[in-house]
C-alpha atoms as a PDB file:
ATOM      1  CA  UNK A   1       0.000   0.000   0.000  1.00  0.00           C
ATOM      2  CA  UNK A   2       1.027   3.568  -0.641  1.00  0.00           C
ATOM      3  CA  UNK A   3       1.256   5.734   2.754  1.00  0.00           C
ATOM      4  CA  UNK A   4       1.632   9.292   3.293  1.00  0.00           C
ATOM      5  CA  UNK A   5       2.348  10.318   6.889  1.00  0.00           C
ATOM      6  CA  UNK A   6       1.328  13.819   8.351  1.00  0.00           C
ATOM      7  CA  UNK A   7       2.647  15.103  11.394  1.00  0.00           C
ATOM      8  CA  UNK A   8      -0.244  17.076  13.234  1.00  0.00           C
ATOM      9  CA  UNK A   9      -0.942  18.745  16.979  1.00  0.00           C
ATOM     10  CA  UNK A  10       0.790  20.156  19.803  1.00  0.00           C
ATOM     11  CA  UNK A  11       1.753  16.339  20.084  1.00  0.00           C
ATOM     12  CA  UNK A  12       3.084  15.858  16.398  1.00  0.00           C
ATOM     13  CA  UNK A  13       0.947  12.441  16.335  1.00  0.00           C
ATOM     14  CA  UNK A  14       1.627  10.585  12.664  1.00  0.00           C
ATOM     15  CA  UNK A  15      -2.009  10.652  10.663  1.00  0.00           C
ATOM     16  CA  UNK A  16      -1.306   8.289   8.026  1.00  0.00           C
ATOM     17  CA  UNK A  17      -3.449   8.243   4.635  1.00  0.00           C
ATOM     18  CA  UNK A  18      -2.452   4.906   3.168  1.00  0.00           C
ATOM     19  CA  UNK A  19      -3.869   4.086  -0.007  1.00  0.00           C
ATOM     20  CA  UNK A  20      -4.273   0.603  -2.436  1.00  0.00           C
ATOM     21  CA  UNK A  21      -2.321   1.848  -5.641  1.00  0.00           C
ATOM     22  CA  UNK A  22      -5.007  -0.320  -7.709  1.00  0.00           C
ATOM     23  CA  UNK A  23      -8.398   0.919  -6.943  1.00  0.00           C
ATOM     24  CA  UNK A  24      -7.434   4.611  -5.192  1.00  0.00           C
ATOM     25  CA  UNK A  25      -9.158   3.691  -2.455  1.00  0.00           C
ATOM     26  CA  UNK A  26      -7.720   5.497   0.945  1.00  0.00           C
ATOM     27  CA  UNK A  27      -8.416   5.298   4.548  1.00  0.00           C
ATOM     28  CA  UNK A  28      -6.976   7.694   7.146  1.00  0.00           C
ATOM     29  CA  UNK A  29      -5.872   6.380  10.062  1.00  0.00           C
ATOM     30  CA  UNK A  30      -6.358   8.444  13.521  1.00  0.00           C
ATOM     31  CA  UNK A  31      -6.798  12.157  13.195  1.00  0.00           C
ATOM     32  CA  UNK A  32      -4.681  14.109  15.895  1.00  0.00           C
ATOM     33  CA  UNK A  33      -6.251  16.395  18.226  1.00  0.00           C
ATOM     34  CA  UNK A  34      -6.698  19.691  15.892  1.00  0.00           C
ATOM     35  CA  UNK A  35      -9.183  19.614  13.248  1.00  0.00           C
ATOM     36  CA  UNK A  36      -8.262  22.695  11.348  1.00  0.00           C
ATOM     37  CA  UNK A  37      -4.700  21.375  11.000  1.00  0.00           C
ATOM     38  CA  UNK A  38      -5.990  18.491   9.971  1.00  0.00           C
ATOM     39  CA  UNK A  39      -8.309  19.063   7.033  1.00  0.00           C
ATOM     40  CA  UNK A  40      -5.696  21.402   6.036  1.00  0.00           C
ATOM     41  CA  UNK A  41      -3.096  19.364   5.870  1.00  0.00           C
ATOM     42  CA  UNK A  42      -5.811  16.936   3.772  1.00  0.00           C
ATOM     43  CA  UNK A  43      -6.541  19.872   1.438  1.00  0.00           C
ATOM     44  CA  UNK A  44      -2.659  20.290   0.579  1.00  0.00           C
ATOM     45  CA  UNK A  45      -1.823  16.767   0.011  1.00  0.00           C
ATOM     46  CA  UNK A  46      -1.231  16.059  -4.222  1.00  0.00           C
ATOM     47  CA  UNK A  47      -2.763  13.893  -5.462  1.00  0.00           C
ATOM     48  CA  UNK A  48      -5.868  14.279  -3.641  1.00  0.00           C
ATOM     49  CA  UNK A  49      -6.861  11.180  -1.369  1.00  0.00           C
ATOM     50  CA  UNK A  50      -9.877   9.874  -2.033  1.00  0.00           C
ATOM     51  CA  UNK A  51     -10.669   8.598   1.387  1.00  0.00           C
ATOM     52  CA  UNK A  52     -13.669   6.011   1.666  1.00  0.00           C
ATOM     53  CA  UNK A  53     -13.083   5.265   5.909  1.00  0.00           C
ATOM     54  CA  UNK A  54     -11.585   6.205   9.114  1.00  0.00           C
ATOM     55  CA  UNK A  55      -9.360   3.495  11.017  1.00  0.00           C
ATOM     56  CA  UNK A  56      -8.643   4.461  14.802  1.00  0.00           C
ATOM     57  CA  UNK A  57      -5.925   2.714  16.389  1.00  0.00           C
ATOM     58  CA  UNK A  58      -7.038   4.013  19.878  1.00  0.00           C
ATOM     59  CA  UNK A  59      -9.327   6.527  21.302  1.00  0.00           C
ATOM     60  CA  UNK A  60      -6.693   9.204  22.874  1.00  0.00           C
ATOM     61  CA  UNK A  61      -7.180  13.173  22.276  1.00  0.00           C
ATOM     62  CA  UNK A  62      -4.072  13.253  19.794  1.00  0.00           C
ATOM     63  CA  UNK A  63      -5.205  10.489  17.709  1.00  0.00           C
ATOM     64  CA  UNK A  64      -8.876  10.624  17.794  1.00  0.00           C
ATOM     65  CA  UNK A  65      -9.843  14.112  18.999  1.00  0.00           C
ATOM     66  CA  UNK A  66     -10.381  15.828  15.195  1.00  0.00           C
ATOM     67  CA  UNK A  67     -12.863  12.737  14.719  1.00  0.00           C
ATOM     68  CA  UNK A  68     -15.949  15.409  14.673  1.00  0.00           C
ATOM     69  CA  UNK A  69     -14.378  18.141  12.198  1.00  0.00           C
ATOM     70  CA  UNK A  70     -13.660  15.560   9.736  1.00  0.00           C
ATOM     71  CA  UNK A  71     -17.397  13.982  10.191  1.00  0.00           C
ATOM     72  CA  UNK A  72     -18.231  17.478   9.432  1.00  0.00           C
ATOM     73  CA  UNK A  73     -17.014  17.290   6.212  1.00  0.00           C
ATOM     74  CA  UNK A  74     -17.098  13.981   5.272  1.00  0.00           C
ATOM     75  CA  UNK A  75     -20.245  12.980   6.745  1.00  0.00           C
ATOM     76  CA  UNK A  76     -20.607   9.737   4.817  1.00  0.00           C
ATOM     77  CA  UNK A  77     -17.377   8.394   5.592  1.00  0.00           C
ATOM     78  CA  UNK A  78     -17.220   5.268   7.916  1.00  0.00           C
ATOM     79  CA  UNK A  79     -15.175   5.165  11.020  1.00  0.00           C
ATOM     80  CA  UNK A  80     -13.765   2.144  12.989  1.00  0.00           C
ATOM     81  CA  UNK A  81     -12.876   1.707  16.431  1.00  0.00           C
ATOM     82  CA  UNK A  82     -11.003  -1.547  18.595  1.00  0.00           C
ATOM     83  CA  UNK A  83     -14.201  -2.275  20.082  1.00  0.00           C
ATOM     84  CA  UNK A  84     -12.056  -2.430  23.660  1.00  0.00           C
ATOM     85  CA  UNK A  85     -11.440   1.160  23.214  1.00  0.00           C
ATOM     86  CA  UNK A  86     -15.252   2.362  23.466  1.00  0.00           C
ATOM     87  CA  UNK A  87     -14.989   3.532  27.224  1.00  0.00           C
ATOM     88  CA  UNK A  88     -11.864   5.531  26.511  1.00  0.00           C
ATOM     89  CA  UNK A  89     -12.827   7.028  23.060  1.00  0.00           C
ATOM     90  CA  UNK A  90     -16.580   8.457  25.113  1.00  0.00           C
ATOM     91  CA  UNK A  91     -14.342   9.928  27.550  1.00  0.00           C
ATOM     92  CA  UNK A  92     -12.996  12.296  24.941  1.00  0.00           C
ATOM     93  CA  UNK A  93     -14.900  15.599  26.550  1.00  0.00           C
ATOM     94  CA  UNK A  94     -13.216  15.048  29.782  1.00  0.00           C
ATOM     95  CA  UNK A  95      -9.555  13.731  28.811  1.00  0.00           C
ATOM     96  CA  UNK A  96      -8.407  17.026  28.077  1.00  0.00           C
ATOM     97  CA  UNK A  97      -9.152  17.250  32.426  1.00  0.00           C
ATOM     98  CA  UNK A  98      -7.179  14.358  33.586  1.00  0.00           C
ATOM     99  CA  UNK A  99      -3.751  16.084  32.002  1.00  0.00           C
ATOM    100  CA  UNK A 100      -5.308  19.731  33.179  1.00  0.00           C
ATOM    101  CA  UNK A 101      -5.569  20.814  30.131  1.00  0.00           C
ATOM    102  CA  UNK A 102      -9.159  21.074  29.550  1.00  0.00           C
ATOM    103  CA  UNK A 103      -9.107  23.447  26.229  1.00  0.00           C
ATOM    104  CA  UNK A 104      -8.273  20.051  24.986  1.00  0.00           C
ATOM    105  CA  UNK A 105     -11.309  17.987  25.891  1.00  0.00           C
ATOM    106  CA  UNK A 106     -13.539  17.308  22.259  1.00  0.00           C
ATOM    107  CA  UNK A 107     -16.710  15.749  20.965  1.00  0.00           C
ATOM    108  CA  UNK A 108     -16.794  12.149  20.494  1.00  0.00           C
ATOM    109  CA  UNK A 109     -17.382  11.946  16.361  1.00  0.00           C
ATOM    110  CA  UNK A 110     -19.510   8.987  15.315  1.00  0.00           C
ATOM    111  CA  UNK A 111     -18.238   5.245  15.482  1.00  0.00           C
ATOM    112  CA  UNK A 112     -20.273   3.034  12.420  1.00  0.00           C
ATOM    113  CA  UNK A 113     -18.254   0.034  13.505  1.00  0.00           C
ATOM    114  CA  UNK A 114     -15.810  -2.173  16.295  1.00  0.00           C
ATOM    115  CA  UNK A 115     -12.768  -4.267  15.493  1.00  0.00           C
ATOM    116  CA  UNK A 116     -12.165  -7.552  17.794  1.00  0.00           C
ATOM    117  CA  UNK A 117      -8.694  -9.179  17.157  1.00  0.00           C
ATOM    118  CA  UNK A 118      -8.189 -10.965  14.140  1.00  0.00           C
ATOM    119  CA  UNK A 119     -10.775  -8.747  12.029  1.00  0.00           C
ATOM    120  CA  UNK A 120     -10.114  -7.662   8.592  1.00  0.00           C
ATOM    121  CA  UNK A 121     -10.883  -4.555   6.746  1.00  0.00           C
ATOM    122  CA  UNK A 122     -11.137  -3.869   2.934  1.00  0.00           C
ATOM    123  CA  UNK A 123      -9.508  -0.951   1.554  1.00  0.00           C
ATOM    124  CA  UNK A 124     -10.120  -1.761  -2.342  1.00  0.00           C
ATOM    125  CA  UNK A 125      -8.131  -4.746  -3.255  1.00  0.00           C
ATOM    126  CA  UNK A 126      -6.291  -4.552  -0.100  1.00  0.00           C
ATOM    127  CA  UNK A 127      -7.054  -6.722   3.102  1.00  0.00           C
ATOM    128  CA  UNK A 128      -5.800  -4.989   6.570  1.00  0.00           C
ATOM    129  CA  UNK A 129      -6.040  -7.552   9.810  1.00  0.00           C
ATOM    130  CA  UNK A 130      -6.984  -5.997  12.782  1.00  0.00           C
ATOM    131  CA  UNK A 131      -4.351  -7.162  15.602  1.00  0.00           C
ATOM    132  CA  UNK A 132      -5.652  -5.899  19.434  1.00  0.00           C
ATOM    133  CA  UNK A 133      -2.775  -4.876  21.417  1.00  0.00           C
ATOM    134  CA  UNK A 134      -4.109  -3.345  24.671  1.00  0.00           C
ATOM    135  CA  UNK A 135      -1.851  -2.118  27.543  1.00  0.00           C
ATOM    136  CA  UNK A 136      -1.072   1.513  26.330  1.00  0.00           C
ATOM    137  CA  UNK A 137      -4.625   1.873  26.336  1.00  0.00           C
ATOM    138  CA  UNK A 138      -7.381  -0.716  26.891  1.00  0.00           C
ATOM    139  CA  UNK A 139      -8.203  -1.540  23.278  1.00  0.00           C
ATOM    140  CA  UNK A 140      -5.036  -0.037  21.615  1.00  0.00           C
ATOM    141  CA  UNK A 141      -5.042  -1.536  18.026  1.00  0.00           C
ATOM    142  CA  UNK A 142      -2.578  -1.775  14.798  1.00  0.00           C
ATOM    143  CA  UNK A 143      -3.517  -2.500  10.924  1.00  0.00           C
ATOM    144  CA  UNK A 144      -1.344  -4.464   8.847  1.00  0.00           C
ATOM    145  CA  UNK A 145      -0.570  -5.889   5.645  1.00  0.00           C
ATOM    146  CA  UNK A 146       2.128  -7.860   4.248  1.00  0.00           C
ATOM    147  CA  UNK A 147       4.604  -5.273   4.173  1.00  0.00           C
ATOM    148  CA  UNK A 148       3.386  -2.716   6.483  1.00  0.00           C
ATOM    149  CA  UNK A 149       1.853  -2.367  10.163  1.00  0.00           C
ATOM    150  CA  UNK A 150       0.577   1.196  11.623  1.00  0.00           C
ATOM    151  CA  UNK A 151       0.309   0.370  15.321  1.00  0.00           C
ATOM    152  CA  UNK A 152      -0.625   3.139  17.239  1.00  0.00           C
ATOM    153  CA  UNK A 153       1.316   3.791  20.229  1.00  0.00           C
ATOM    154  CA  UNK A 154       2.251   0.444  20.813  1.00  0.00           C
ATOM    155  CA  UNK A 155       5.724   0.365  19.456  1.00  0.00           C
ATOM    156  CA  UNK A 156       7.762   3.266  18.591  1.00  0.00           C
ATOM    157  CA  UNK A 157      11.435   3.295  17.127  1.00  0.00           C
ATOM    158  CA  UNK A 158      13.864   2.598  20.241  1.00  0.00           C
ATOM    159  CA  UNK A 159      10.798   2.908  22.876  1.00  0.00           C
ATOM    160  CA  UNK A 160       7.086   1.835  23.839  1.00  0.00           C
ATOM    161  CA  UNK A 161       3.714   3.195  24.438  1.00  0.00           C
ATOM    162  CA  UNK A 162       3.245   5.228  28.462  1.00  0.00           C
ATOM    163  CA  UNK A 163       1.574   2.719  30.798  1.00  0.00           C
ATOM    164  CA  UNK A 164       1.228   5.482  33.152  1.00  0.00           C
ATOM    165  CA  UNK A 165      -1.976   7.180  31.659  1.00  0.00           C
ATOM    166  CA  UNK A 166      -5.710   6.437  33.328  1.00  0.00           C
ATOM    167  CA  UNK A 167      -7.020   2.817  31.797  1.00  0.00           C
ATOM    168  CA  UNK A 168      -3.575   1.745  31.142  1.00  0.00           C
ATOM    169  CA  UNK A 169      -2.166  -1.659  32.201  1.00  0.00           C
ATOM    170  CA  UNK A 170       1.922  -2.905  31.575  1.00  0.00           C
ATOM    171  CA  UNK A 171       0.822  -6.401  31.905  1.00  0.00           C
ATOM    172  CA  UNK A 172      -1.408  -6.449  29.188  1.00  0.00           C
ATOM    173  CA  UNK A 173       1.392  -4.253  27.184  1.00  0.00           C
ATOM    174  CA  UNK A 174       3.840  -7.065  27.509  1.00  0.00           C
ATOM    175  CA  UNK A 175       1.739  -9.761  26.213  1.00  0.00           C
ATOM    176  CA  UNK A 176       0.688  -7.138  23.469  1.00  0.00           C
ATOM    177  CA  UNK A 177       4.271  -6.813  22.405  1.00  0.00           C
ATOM    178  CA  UNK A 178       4.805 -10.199  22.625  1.00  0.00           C
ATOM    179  CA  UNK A 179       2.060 -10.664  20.042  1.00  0.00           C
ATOM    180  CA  UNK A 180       3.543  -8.091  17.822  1.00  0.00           C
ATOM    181  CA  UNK A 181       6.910  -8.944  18.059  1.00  0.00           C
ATOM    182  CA  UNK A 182       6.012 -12.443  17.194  1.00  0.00           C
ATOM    183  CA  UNK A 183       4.751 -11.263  13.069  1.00  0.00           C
ATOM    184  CA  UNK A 184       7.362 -11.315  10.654  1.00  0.00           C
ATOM    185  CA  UNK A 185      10.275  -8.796  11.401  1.00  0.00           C
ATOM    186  CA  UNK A 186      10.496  -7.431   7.751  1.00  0.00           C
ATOM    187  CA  UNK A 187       7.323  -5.287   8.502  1.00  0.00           C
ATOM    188  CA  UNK A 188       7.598  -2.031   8.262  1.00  0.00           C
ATOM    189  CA  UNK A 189       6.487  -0.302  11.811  1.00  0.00           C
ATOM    190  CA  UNK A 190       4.351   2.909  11.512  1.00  0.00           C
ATOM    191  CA  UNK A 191       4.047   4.434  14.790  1.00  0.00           C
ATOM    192  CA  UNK A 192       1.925   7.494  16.359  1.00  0.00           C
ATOM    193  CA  UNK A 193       4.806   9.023  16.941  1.00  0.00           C
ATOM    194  CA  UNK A 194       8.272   9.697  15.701  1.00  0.00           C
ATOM    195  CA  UNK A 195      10.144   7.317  12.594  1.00  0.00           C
ATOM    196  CA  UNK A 196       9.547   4.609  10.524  1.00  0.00           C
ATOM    197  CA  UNK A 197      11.244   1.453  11.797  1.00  0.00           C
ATOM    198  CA  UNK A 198      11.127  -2.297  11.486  1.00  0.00           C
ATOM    199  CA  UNK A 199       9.938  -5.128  13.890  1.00  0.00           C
ATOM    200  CA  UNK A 200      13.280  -6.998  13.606  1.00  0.00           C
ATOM    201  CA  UNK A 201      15.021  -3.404  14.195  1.00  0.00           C
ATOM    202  CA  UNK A 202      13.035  -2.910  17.402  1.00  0.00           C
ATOM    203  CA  UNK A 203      13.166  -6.674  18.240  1.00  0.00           C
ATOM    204  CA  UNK A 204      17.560  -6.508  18.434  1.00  0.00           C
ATOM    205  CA  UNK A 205      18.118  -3.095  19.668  1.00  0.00           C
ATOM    206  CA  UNK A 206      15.153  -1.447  21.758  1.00  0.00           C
ATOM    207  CA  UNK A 207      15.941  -1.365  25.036  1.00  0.00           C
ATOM    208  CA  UNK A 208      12.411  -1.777  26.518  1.00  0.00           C
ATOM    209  CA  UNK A 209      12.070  -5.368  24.571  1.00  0.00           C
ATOM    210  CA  UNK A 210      15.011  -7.047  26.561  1.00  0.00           C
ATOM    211  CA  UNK A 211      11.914  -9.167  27.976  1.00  0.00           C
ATOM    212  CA  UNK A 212      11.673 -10.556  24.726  1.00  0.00           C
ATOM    213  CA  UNK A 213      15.103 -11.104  24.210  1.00  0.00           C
ATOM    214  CA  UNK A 214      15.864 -12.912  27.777  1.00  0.00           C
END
């Protein structure tokens, strides 16, 4: 799949718009916190996207707080949420409170439907599996293909995801990475924050995986 990464928010989350180079066919995956940033960001991108759905990989202000602007103007488009995360994503108007910071706190957006672990989604002639990887959150998701995985704030290049925030849980994190760890190390890992890296990279040198490596 073709992806274009844009760095958004006064947390530079990674919105990626990751398209099937057959059909067109593009899905955005989460939306930082700003929704003016966002859908001008969108309106700058060449080629146009022609997005037909919204993947969430969790339901945290930076990734899934623009949710409403971009319902506003893309009313029709589908959005889909790790079923897990449904607690956290409705607690949107009062996150911005639990980091004082209440000018962030935003409007839920619309949810049409919930991933379990092991679902698929079509984007054109692409097929993206749904793998559930709770811990940084409680329904924390990624989306991969052969080549490629976006995972949230699971993973990130030479770290992982806080476990420190309300809802989360290092336990489940562990067994999460374990799980990811575990798919082939030639994917290419596209995190909610920072580089592009690879499992195998993260799986010999990160220095929070030395679990896995013991």
């Amino acid at each position: 799949m073709n992806i274009r990464c844009l760095t958004l928010g006064m947390f530079n989350v990674n919105v990626f718009v990751i398209e099937d180079p057959d059909t067109g066919d593009s899905a955005l995956i989460d939306t930082s916190e700003s929704g003016q940033e966002l859908l001008a960001a969108l309106d700058s991108l060449q080629p146009q996207p022609r997005l037909t759905k919204v993947l969430l990989t969790h339901g945290h202000i930076d990734h899934a707080g623009a949710l409403v602007d971009l319902q506003a103007r893309y009313p029709e488009l589908p959005t889909y949420l790790p079923r897990l995360e449904l607690p956290l994503f409705k607690a949107l108007p009062e996150q911005g409170d639990w980091f004082s910071m209440p000018q962030l706190n935003r409007p839920c957006g619309r949810i049409d439907h919930y991933l379990d672990d092991g679902d698929t989604v079509s984007l054109g002639t692409l097929t993206l599996s749904f793998l559930s990887t709770p811990g940084h959150t409680p329904g924390q998701g990624c989306y991969y293909d052969q080549d490629d995985i976006i995972v949230g704030d699971t993973l990130f290049a030479g770290s992982v995801g806080r476990t420190d925030f309300p809802g989360s849980d290092p336990a489940l994190a562990k067994k999460s990475l374990t799980r990811l760890l575990a798919l082939p190390g030639h994917l290419r890992v596209h995190s909610g924050h920072g580089p592009v890296t690879t499992l195998a990279h993260e799986l010999s040198t990160n220095p929070f995986l030395d679990f896995l490596r013991s």
